[in-house]
Protein backbone atom coordinates (compact mmCIF):
# COMPACT_ATOMS: atom_id res chain seq x y z
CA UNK A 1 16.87 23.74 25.55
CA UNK A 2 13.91 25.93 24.49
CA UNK A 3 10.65 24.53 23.16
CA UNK A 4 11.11 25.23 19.59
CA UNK A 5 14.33 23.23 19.63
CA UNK A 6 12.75 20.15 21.57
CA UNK A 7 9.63 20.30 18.86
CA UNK A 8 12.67 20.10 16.30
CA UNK A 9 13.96 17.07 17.89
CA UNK A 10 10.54 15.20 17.89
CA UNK A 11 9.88 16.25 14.23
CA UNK A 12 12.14 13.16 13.22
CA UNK A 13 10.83 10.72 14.88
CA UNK A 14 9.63 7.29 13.23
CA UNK A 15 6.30 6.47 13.31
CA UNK A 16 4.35 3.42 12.52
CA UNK A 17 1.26 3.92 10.40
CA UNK A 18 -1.05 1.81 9.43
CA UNK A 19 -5.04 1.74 7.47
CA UNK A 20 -7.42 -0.85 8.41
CA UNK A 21 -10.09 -1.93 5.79
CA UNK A 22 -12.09 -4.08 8.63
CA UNK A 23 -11.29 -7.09 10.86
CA UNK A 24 -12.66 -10.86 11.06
CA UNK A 25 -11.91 -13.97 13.14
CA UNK A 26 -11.58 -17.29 11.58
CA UNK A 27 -10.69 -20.74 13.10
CA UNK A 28 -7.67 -22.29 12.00
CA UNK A 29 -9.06 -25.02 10.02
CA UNK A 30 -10.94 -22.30 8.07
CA UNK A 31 -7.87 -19.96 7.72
CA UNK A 32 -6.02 -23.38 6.24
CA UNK A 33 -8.62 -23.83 3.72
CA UNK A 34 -7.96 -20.35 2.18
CA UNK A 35 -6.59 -20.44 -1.50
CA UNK A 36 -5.64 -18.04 -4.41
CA UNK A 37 -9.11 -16.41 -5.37
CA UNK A 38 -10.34 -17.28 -1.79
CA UNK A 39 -12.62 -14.20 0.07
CA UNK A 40 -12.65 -13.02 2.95
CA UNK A 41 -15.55 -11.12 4.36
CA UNK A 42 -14.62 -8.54 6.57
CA UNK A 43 -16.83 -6.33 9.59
CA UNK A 44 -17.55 -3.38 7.58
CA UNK A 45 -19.64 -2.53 4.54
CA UNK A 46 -17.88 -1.49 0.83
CA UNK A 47 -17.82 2.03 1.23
CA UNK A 48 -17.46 2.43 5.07
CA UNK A 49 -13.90 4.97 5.90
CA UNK A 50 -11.02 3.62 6.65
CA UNK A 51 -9.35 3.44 10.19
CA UNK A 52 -5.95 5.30 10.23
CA UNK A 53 -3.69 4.58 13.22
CA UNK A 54 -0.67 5.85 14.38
CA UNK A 55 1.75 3.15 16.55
CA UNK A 56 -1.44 0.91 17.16
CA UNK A 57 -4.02 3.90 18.46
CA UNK A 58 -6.56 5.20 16.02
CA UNK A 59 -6.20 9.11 14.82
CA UNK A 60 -8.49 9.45 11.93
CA UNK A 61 -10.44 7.83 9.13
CA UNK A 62 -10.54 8.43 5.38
CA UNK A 63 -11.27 6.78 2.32
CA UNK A 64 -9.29 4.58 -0.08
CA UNK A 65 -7.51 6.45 -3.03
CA UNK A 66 -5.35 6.39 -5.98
CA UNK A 67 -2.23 8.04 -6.01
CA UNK A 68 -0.84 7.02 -9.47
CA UNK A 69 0.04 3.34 -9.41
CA UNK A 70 -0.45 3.02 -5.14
CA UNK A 71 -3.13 3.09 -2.77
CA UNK A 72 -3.41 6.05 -0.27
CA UNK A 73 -5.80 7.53 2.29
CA UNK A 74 -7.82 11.11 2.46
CA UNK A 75 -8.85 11.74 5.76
CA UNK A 76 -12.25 12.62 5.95
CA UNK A 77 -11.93 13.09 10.03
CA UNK A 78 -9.09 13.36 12.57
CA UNK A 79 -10.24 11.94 15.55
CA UNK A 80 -9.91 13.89 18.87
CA UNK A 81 -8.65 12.28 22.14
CA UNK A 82 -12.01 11.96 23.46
CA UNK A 83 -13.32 10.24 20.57
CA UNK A 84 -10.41 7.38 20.11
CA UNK A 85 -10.68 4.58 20.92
């Protein structure tokens, strides 16, 4: 099999991808507490990008956008290996 037909294979493979807005710990009698209109403050500041990963390991980061009636992410920076954490 040459390389352009094992690239072809790999092009349809499923990959999860997820955007994380921040991170926080709470104990469970504080996570039971929660209620409709409840907040929860999260590590980074309003404005800060976006963390985009790719089956758990990040690859870029963006910023939160509106693509007609859904969210979305433009990446602002894709991350190289050395800088991933």
């Amino acid at each position: 099999m040459n390389d352009e037909r094992r690239l072809d294979v790999l092009m349809n493979v499923a990959l999860g991808v997820s955007a994380e807005l921040g991170r926080c710990s709470l104990r469970l009698g504080e996570l039971l507490k929660l209620g409709s209109g409840a907040v929860v403050e999260l590590d980074r500041r309003a404005g800060a990008p976006i963390d985009l990963f790719v089956n758990g390991k990040l690859i870029a980061r963006g910023e939160i956008v509106a693509v007609d009636d859904r969210y979305g992410v433009r990446l602002t920076e894709v991350l190289t290996a050395k800088r991933a954490r």
